[in-house]
N, C-alpha and C. Protein backbone atom coordinates (compact mmCIF):
# COMPACT_ATOMS: atom_id res chain seq x y z
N UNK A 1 16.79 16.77 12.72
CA UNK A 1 17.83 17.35 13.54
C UNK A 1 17.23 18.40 14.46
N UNK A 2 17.38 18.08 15.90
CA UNK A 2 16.85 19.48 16.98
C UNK A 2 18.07 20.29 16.70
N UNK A 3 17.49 21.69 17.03
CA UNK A 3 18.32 23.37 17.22
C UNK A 3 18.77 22.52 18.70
N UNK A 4 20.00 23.10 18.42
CA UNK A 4 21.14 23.17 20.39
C UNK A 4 21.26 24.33 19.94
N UNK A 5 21.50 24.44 21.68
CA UNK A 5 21.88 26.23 22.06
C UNK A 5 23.21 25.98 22.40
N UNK A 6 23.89 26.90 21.25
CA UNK A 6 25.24 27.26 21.32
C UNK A 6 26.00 28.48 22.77
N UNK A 7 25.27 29.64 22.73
CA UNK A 7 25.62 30.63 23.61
C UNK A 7 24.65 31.39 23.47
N UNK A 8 24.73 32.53 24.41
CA UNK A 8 23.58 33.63 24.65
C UNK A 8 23.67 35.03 23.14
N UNK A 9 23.27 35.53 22.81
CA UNK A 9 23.66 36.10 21.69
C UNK A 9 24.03 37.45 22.73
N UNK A 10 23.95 38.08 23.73
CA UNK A 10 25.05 38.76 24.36
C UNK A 10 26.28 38.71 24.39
N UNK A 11 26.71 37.47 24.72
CA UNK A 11 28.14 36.36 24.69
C UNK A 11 28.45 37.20 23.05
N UNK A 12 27.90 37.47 22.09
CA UNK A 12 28.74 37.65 21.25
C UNK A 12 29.08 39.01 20.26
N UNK A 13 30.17 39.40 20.11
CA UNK A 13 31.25 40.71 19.90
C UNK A 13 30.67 41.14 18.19
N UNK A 14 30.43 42.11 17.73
CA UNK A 14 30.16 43.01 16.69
C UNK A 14 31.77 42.55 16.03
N UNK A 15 31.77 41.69 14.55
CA UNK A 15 32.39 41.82 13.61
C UNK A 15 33.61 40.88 14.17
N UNK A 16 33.43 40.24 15.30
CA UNK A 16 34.57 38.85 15.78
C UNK A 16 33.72 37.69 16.05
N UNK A 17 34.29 36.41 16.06
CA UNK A 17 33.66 35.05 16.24
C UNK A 17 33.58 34.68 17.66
N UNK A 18 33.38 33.59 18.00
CA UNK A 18 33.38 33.16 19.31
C UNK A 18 33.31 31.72 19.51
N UNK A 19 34.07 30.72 19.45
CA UNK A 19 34.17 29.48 19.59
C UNK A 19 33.22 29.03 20.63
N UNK A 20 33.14 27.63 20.68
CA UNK A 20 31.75 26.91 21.07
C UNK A 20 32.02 25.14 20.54
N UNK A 21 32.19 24.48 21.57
CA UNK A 21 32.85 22.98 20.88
C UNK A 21 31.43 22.47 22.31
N UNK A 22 30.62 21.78 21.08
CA UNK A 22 29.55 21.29 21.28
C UNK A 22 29.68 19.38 20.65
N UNK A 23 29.85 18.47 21.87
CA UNK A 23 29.85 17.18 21.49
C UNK A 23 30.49 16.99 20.23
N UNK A 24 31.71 16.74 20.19
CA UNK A 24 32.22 16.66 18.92
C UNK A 24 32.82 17.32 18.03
N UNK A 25 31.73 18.37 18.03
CA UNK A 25 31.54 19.40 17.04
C UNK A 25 32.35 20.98 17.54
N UNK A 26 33.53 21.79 16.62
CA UNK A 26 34.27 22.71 17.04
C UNK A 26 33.66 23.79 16.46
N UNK A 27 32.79 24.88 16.87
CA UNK A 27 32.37 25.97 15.87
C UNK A 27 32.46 27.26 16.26
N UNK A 28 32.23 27.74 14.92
CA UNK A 28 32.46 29.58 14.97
C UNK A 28 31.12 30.39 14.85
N UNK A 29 30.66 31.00 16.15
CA UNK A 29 29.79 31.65 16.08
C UNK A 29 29.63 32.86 16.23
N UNK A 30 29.47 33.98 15.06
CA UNK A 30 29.49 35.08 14.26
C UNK A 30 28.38 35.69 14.26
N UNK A 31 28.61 36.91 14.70
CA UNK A 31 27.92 38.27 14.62
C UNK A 31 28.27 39.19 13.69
N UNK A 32 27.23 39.44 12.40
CA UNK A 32 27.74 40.72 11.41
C UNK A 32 26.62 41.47 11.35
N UNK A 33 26.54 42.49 11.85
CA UNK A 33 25.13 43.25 11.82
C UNK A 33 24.11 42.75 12.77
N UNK A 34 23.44 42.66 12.18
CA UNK A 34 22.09 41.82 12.95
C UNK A 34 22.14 40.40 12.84
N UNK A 35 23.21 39.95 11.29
CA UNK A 35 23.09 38.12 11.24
C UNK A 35 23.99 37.56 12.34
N UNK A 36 23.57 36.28 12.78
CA UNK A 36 24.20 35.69 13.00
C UNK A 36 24.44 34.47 12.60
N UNK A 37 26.17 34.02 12.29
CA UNK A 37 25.91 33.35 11.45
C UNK A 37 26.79 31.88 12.43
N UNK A 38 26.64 30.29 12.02
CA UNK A 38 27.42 29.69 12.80
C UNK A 38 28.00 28.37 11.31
N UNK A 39 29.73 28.53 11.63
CA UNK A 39 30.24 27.28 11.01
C UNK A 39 31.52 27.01 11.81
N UNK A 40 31.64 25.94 11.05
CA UNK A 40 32.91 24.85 11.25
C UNK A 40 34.04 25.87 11.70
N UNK A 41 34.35 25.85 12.95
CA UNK A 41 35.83 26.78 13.76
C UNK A 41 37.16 26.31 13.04
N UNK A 42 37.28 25.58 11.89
CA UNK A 42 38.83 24.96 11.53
C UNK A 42 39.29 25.61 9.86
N UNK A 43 39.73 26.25 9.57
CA UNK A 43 40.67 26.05 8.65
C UNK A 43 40.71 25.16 7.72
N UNK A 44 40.63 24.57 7.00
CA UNK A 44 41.37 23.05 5.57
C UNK A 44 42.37 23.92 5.60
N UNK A 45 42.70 25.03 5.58
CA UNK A 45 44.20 25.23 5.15
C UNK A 45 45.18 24.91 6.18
N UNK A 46 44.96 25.38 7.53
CA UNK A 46 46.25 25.06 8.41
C UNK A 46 45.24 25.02 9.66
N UNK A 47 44.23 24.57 9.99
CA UNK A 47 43.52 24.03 10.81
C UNK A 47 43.42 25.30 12.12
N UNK A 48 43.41 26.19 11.98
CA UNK A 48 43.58 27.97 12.45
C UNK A 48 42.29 27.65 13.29
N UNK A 49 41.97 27.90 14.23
CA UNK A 49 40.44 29.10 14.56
C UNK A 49 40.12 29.98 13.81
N UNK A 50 38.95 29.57 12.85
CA UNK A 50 38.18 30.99 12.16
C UNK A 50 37.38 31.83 12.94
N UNK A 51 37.01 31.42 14.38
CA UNK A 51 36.07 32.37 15.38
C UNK A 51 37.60 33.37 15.65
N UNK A 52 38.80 32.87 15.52
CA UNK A 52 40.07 33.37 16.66
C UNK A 52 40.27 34.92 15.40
N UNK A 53 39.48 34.83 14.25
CA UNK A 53 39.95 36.22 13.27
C UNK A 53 38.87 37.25 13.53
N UNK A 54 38.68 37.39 12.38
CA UNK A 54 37.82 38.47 11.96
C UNK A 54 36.95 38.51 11.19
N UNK A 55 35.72 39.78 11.39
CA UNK A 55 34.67 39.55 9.63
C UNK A 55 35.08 40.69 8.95
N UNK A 56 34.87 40.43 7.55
CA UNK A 56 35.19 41.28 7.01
C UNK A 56 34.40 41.52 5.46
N UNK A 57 33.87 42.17 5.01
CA UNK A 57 32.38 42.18 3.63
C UNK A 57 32.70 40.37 3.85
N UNK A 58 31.43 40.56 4.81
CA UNK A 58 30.84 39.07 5.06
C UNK A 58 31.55 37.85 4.97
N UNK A 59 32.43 37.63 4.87
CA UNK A 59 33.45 36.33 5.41
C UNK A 59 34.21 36.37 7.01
N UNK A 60 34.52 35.25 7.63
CA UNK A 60 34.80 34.80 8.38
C UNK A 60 36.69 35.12 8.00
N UNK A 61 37.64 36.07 8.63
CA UNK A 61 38.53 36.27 7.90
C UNK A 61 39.77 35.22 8.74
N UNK A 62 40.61 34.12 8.66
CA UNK A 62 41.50 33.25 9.18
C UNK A 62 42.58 33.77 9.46
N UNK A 63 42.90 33.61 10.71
CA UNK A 63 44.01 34.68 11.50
C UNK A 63 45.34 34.24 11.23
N UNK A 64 45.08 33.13 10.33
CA UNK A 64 46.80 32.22 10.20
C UNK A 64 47.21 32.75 9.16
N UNK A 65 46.39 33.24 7.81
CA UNK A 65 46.74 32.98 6.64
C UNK A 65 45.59 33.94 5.41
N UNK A 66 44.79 34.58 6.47
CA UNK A 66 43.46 35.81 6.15
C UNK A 66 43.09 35.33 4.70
N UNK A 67 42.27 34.01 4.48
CA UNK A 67 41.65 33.53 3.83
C UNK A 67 40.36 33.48 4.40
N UNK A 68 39.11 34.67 3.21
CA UNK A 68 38.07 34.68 3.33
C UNK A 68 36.97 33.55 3.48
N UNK A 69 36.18 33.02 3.81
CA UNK A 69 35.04 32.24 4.33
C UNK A 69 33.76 33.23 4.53
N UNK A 70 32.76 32.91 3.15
CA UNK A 70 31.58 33.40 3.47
C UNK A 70 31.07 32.33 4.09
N UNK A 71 30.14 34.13 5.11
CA UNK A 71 29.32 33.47 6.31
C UNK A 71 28.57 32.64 6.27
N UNK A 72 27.59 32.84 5.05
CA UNK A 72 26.28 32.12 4.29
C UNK A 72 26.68 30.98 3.89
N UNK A 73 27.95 31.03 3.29
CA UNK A 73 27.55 29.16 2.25
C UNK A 73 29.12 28.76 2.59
N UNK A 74 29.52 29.37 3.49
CA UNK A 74 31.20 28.76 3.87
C UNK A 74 32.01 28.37 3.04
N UNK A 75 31.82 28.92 1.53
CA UNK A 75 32.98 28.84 1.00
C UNK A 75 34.05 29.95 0.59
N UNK A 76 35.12 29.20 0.72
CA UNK A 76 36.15 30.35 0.34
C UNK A 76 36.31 31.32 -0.42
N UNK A 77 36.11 32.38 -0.72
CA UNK A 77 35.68 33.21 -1.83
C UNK A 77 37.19 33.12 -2.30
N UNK A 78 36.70 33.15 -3.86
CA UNK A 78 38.00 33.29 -4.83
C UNK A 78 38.71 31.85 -4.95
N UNK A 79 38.00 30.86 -4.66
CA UNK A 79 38.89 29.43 -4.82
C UNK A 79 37.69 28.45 -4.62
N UNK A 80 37.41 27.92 -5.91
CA UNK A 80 36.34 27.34 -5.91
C UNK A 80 36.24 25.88 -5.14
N UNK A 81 35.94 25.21 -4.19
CA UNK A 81 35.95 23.91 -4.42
C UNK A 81 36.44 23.80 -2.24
N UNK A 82 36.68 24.80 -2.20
CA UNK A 82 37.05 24.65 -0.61
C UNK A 82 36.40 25.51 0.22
N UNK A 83 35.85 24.92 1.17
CA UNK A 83 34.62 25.23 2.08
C UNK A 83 34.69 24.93 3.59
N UNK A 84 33.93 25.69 4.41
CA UNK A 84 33.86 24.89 5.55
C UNK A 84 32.27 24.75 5.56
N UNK A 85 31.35 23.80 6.58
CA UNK A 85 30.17 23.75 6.61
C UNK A 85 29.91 24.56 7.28
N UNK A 86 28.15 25.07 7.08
CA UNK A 86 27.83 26.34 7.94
C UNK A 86 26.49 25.39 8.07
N UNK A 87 25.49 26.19 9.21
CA UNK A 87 24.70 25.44 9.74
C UNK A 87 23.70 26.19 9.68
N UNK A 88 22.10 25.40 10.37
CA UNK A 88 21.44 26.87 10.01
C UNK A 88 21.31 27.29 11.60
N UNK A 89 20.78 28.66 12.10
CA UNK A 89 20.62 29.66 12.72
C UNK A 89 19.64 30.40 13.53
N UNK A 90 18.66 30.06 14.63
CA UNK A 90 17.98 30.69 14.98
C UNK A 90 18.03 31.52 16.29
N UNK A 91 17.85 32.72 16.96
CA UNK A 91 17.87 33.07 18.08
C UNK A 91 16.14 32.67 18.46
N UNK A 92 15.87 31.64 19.70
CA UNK A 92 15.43 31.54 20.72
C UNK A 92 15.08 32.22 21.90
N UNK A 93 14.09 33.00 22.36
CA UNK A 93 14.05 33.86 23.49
C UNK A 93 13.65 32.85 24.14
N UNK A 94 14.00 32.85 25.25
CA UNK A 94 13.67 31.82 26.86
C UNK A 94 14.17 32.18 28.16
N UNK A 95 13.03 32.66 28.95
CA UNK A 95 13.45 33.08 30.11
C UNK A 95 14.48 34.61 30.24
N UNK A 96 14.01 35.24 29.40
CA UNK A 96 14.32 36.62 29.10
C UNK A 96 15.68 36.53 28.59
N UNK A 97 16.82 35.53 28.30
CA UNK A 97 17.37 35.45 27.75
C UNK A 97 17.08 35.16 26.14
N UNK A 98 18.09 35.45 25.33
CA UNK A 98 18.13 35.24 23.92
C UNK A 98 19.30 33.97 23.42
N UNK A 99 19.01 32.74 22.85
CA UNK A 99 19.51 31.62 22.97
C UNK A 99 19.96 31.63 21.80
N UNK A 100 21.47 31.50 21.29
CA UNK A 100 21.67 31.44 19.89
C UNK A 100 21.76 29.82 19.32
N UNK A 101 20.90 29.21 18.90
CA UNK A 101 21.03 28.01 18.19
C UNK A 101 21.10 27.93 17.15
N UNK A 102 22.14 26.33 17.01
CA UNK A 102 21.82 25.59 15.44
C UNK A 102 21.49 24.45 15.22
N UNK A 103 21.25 23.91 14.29
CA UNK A 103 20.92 22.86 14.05
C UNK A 103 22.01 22.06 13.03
N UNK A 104 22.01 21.13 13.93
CA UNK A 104 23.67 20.24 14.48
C UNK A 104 23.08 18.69 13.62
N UNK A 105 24.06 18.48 12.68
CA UNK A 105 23.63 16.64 12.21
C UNK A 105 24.11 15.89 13.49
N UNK A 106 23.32 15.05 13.83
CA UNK A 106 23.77 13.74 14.63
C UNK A 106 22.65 14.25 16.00
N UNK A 107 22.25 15.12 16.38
CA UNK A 107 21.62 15.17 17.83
C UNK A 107 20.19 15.10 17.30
């Protein structure tokens, strides 16, 4: 699987997400500190934007229904068995910009 470049890591806000629908694919790309982290933009519960909430001690927080999503392993904290996928993560410098990629199944 090649890294795609999602957005510039400027493009993105201290402790909010930032959507990014790359071929197919709908995602949430997250700034907490220095990580950045990127998963699946949807909900299983009511199909919400998780970039459209908040972070909060490291989950992705859902603006429909403020069900936690850790950043790291995308699962729901406190309810075992429901998840979203998370991907992995590198910033890219190129051309004095800073390139936030992931690495995407299928490209």
């Amino acid at each position: 699987m090649p890294w795609v470049s999602l957005c510039e890591k400027s493009e993105l806000v201290q402790g909010k997400g930032k959507h990014v629908e790359m071929d197919g694919f709908r995602l949430g790309v997250f700034l907490n500190g220095e990580k950045i982290s990127v998963m699946d933009d949807i909900c299983p519960h009511a199909g919400a934007s998780l970039s459209g909430g908040y972070i909060d001690d490291g989950c992705a927080i859902c603006p429909r229904h403020f069900w936690p999503f850790d950043l790291e392993t995308g699962k729901l904290r406190g309810m075992g068995g429901v998840q979203v996928s998370v991907y992995p993560v590198r910033v890219l410098e190129f051309e004095g910009k800073q390139l936030v990629q992931a690495m995407l199944p299928g490209f």
